[in-house]
Each structure stands twice: as structure tokens, then as C-alpha cells.
C-alpha atoms as a PDB file:
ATOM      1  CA  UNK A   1     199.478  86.207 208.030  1.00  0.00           C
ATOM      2  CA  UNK A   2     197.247  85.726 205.066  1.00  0.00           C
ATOM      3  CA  UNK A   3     193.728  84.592 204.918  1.00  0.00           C
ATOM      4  CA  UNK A   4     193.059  80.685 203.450  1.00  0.00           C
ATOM      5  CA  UNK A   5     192.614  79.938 199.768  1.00  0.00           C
ATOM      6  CA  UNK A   6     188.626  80.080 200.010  1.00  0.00           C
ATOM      7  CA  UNK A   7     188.987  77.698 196.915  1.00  0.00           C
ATOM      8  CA  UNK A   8     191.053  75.070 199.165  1.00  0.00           C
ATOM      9  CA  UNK A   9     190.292  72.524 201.473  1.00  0.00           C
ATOM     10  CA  UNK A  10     189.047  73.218 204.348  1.00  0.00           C
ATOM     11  CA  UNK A  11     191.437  73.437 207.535  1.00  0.00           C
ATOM     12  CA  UNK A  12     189.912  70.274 209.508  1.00  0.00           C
ATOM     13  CA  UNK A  13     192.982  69.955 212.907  1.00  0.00           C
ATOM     14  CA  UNK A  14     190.761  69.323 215.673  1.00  0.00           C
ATOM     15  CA  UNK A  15     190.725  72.500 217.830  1.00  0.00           C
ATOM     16  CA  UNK A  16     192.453  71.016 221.343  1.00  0.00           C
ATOM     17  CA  UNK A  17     191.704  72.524 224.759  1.00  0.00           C
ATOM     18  CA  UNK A  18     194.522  74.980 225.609  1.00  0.00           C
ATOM     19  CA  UNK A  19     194.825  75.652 222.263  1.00  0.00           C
ATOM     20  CA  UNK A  20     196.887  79.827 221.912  1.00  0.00           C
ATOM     21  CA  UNK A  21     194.374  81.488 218.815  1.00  0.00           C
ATOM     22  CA  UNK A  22     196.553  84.648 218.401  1.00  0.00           C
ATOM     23  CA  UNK A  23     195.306  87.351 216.275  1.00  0.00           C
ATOM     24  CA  UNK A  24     198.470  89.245 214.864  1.00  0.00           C
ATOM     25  CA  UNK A  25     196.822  92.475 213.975  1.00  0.00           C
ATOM     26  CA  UNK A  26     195.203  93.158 216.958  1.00  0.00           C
ATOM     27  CA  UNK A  27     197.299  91.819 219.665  1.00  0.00           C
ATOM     28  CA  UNK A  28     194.817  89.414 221.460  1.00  0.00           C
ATOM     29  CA  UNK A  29     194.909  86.352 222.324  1.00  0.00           C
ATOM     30  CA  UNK A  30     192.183  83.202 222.976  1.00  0.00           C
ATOM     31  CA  UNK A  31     193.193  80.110 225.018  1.00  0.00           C
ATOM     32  CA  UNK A  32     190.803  77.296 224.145  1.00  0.00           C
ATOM     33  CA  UNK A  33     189.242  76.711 227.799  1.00  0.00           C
ATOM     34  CA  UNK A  34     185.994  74.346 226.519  1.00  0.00           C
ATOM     35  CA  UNK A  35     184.905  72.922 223.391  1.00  0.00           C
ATOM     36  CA  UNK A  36     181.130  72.777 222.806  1.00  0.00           C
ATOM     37  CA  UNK A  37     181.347  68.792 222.231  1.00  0.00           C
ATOM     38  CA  UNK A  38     183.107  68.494 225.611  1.00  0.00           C
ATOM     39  CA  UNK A  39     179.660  69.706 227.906  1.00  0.00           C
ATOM     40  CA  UNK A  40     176.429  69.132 228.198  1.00  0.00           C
ATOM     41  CA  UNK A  41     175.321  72.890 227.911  1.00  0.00           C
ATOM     42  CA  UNK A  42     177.218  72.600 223.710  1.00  0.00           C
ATOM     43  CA  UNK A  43     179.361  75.661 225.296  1.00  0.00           C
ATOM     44  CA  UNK A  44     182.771  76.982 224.128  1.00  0.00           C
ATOM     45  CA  UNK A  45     184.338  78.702 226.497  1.00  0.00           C
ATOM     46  CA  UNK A  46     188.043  80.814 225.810  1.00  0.00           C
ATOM     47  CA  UNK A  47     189.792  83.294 227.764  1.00  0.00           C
ATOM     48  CA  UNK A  48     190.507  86.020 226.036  1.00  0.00           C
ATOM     49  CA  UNK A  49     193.953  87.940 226.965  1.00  0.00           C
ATOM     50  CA  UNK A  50     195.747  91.537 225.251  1.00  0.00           C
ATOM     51  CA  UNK A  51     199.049  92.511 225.629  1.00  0.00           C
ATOM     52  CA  UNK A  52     200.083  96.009 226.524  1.00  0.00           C
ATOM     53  CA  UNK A  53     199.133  98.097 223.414  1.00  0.00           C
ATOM     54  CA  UNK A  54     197.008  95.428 221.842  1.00  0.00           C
ATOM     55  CA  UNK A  55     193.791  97.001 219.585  1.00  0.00           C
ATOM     56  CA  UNK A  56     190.783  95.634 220.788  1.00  0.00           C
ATOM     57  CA  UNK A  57     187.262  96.417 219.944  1.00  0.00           C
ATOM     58  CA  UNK A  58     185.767  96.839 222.937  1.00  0.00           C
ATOM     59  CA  UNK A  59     185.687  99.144 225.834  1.00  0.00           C
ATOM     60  CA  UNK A  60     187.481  97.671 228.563  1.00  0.00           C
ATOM     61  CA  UNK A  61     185.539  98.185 231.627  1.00  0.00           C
ATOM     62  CA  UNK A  62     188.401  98.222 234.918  1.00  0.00           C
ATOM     63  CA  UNK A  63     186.076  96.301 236.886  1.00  0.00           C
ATOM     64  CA  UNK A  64     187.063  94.892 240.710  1.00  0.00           C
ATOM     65  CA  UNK A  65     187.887  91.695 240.932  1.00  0.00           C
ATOM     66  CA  UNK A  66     185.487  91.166 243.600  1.00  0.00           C
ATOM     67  CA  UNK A  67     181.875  89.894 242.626  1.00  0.00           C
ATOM     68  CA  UNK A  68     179.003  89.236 245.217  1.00  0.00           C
ATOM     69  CA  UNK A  69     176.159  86.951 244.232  1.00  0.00           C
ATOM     70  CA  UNK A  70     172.739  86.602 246.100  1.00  0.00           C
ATOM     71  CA  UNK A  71     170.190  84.054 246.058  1.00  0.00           C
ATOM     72  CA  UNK A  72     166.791  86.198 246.112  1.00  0.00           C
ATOM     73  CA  UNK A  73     163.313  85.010 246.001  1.00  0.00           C
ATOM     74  CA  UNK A  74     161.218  84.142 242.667  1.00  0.00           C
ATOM     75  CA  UNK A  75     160.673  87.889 242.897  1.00  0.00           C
ATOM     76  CA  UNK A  76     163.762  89.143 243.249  1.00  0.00           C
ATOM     77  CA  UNK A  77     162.920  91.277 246.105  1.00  0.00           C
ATOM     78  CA  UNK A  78     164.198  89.110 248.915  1.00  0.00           C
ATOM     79  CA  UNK A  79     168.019  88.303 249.360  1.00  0.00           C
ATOM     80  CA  UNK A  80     167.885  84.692 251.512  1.00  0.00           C
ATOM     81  CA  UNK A  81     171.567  84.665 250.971  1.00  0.00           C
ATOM     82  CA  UNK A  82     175.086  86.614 249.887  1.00  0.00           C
ATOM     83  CA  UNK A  83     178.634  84.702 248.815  1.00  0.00           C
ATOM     84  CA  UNK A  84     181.117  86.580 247.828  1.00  0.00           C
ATOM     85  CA  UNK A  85     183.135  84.503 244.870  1.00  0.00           C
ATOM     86  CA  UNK A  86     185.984  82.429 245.093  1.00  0.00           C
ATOM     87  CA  UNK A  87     188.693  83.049 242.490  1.00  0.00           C
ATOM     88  CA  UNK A  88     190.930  80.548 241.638  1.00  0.00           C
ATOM     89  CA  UNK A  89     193.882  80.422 239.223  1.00  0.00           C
ATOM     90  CA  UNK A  90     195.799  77.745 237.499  1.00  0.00           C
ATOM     91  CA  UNK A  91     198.775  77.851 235.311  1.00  0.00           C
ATOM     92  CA  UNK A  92     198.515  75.785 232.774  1.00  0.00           C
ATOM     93  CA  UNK A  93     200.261  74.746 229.384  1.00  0.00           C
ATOM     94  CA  UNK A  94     198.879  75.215 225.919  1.00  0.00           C
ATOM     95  CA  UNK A  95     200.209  75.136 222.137  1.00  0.00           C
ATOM     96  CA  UNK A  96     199.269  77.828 219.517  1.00  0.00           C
ATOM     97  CA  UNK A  97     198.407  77.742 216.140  1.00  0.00           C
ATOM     98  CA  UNK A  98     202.153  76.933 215.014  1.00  0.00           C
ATOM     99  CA  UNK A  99     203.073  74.380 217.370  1.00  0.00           C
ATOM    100  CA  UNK A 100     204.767  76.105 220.159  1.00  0.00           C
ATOM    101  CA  UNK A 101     204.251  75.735 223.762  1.00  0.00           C
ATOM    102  CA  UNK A 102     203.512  78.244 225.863  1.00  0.00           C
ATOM    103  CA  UNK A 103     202.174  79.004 229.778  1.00  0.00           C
ATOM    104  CA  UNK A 104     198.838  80.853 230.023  1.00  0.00           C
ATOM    105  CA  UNK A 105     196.680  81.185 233.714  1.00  0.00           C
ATOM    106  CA  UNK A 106     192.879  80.658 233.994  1.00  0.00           C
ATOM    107  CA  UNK A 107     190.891  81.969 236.242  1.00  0.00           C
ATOM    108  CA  UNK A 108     187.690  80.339 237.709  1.00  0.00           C
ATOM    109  CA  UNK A 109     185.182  82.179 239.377  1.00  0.00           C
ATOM    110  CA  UNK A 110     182.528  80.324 241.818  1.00  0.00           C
ATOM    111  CA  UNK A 111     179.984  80.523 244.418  1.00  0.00           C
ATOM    112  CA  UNK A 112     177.428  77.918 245.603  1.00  0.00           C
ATOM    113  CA  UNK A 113     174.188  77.903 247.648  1.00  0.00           C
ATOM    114  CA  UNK A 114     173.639  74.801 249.647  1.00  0.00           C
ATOM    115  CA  UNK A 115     170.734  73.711 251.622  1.00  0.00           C
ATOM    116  CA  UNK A 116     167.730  75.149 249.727  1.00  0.00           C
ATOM    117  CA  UNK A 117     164.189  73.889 248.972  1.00  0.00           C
ATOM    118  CA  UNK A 118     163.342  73.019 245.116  1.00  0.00           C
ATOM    119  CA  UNK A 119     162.361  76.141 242.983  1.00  0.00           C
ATOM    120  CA  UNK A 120     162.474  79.208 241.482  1.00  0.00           C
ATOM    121  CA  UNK A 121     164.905  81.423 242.660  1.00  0.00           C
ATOM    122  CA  UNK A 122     166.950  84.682 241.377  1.00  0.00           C
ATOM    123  CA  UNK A 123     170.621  85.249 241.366  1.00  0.00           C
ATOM    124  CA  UNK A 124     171.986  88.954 241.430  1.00  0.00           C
ATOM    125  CA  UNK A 125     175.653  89.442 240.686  1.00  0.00           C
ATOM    126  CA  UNK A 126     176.555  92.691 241.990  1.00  0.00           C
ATOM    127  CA  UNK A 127     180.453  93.301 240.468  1.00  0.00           C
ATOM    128  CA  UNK A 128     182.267  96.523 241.924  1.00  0.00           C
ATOM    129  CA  UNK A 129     183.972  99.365 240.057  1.00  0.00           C
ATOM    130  CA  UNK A 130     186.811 101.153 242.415  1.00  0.00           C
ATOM    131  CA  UNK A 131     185.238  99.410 245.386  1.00  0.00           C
ATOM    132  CA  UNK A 132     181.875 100.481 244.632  1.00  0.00           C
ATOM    133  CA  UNK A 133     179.036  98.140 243.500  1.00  0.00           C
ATOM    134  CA  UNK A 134     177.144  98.624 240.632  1.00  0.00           C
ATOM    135  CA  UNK A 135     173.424  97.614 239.791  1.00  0.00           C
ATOM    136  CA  UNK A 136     172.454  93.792 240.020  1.00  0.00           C
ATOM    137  CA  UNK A 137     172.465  91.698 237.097  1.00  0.00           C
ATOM    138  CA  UNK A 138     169.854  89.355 237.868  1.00  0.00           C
ATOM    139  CA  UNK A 139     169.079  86.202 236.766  1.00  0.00           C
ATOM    140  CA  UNK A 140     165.931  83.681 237.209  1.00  0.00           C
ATOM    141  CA  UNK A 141     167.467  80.011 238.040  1.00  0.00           C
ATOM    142  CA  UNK A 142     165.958  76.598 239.013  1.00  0.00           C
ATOM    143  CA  UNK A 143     167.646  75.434 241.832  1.00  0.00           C
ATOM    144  CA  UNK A 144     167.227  71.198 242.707  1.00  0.00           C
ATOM    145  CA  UNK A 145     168.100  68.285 244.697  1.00  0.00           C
ATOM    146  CA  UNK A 146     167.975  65.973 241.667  1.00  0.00           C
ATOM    147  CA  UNK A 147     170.830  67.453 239.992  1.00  0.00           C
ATOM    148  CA  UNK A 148     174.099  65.428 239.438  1.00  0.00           C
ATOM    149  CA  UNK A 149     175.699  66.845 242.478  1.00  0.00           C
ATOM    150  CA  UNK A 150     174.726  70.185 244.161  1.00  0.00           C
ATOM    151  CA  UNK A 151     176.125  73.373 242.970  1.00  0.00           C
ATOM    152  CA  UNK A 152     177.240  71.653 239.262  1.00  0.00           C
ATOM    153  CA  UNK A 153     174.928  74.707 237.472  1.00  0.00           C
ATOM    154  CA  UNK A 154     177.297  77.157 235.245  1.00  0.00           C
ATOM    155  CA  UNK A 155     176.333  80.872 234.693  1.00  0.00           C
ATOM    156  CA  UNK A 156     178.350  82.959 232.538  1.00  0.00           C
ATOM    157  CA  UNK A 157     178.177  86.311 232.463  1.00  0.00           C
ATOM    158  CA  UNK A 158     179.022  88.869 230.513  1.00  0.00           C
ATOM    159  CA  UNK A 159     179.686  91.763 232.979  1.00  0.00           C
ATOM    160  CA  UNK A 160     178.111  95.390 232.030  1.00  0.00           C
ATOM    161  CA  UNK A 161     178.412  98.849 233.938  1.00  0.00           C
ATOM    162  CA  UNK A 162     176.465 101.927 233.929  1.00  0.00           C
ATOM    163  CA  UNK A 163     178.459 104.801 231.845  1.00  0.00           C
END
């Protein structure tokens, strides 16, 4: 695949939600989840896939699947409450770059807190290498009635162990 004439016209086809970017020299693969015009938080959000032998550049990290969050106090010292996550996954159908269809799964990940006073609160996601769970990542959050419904806040995280 070569690169576009940087003299030419720029390539303006609307990126589509489950939309196959496939990158031929490494082996990976990006399925369009979000597009930032589609959400309030201007996020795009892909799921990135490698087949067997792909090159990526990144050290994979052979986490669990299983991730714990707790709500903790404004301090973070305090855990008022521990959900493990629910993991869902949907097949779904998307085209790539050349106009072919193909299946791809996404996975959702989610937790929610109900019941709590207005404030400031922490969330620790504690994520689990062969069954054992490595330091917090912690996070300060704002946690209120007002919002649209409860539990509609999105955290993404990038996950990160200890070497």
C-alpha cells in the first residue's frame, strides 16, 4: 500500500463507526468504536486488535481479565465500596478501508456506584496479573445526583503494571 500524493486532494470519506483501519505492515487492526463528534466528552474511541505474529510497538502486558474498582474517600484512604467489572461482548459488523464486510467483537467494561452523597470521591482500579493484583490506579472523580442518569460517567484507562 502506498502513502497519498501529499500534492492531491485530500481523502475527505467520512470515517463510519465500525469502520476495519488495517495497517498492512504491522498486522494490527482498529475498529472505529466512537467518533469524537458522536459524544459529549469529543472522544474517539477504537479497539485495537493483532493477529498472531503481528509487529506491534508496544509491550503487551498479559493482564487478567478481571478488574476491581473501589470508590474511596476524597483521600483515597478509605474504600466505602468494591465492584468487580462486568464484561460484556458484542459481535458486531463493520467494513474496512476497501469496502468489505467483516465481523469484529467489542468488549465493554463497567461498574457503577449507586446511592452516594454529592462529592469528591476516588476510584482505584486494581487489574490482576496471573491472579494477582497489582498497585491501584487511582483516580479523583465528582460523583452527582444531577447528572443525566446515574452511573452515565466514562473512565478510560490505559492499564500499566509494575516491571
Amino acid at each position: 500500500m502506498s502513502h497519498p500524493n501529499p500534492h492531491g486532494p485530500p481523502d475527505c470519506t467520512p470515517i463510519e463507526v465500525g469502520e476495519v483501519w488495517e495497517n498492512p505492515v504491522t498486522g494490527e487492526r482498529a475498529t472505529i468504536l466512537e467518533r469524537p463528534w458522536d459524544n459529549p466528552a469529543g472522544r474517539a474511541t477504537c479497539e485495537l486488535t493483532a493477529l498472531f505474529g503481528a509487529r506491534v510497538m508496544r509491550e503487551h502486558l498479559h493482564l487478567d481479565d478481571d478488574i476491581t474498582v473501589e470508590l474511596r474517600d476524597k483521600a483515597g484512604t478509605t474504600i466505602l465500596e468494591s465492584k468487580k467489572v462486568i464484561v460484556e461482548t458484542r459481535e458486531k459488523t463493520g467494513t474496512t478501508q476497501v469496502g468489505t464486510k467483516v465481523l469484529y467483537k467489542t468488549t465493554e467494561r463497567t461498574f457503577c456506584f449507586e446511592g452516594k452523597r454529592d462529592g469528591d470521591y476516588q476510584l482505584a482500579f486494581i487489574l490482576y496479573k496471573n491472579r494477582v493484583p497489582q498497585p491501584a490506579i487511582k483516580f479523583p472523580t465528582n460523583y452527582s445526583h444531577k447528572r443525566r442518569k446515574p452511573c452515565d460517567s466514562i473512565y478510560m484507562v490505559e492499564p500499566t503494571c509494575p516491571k
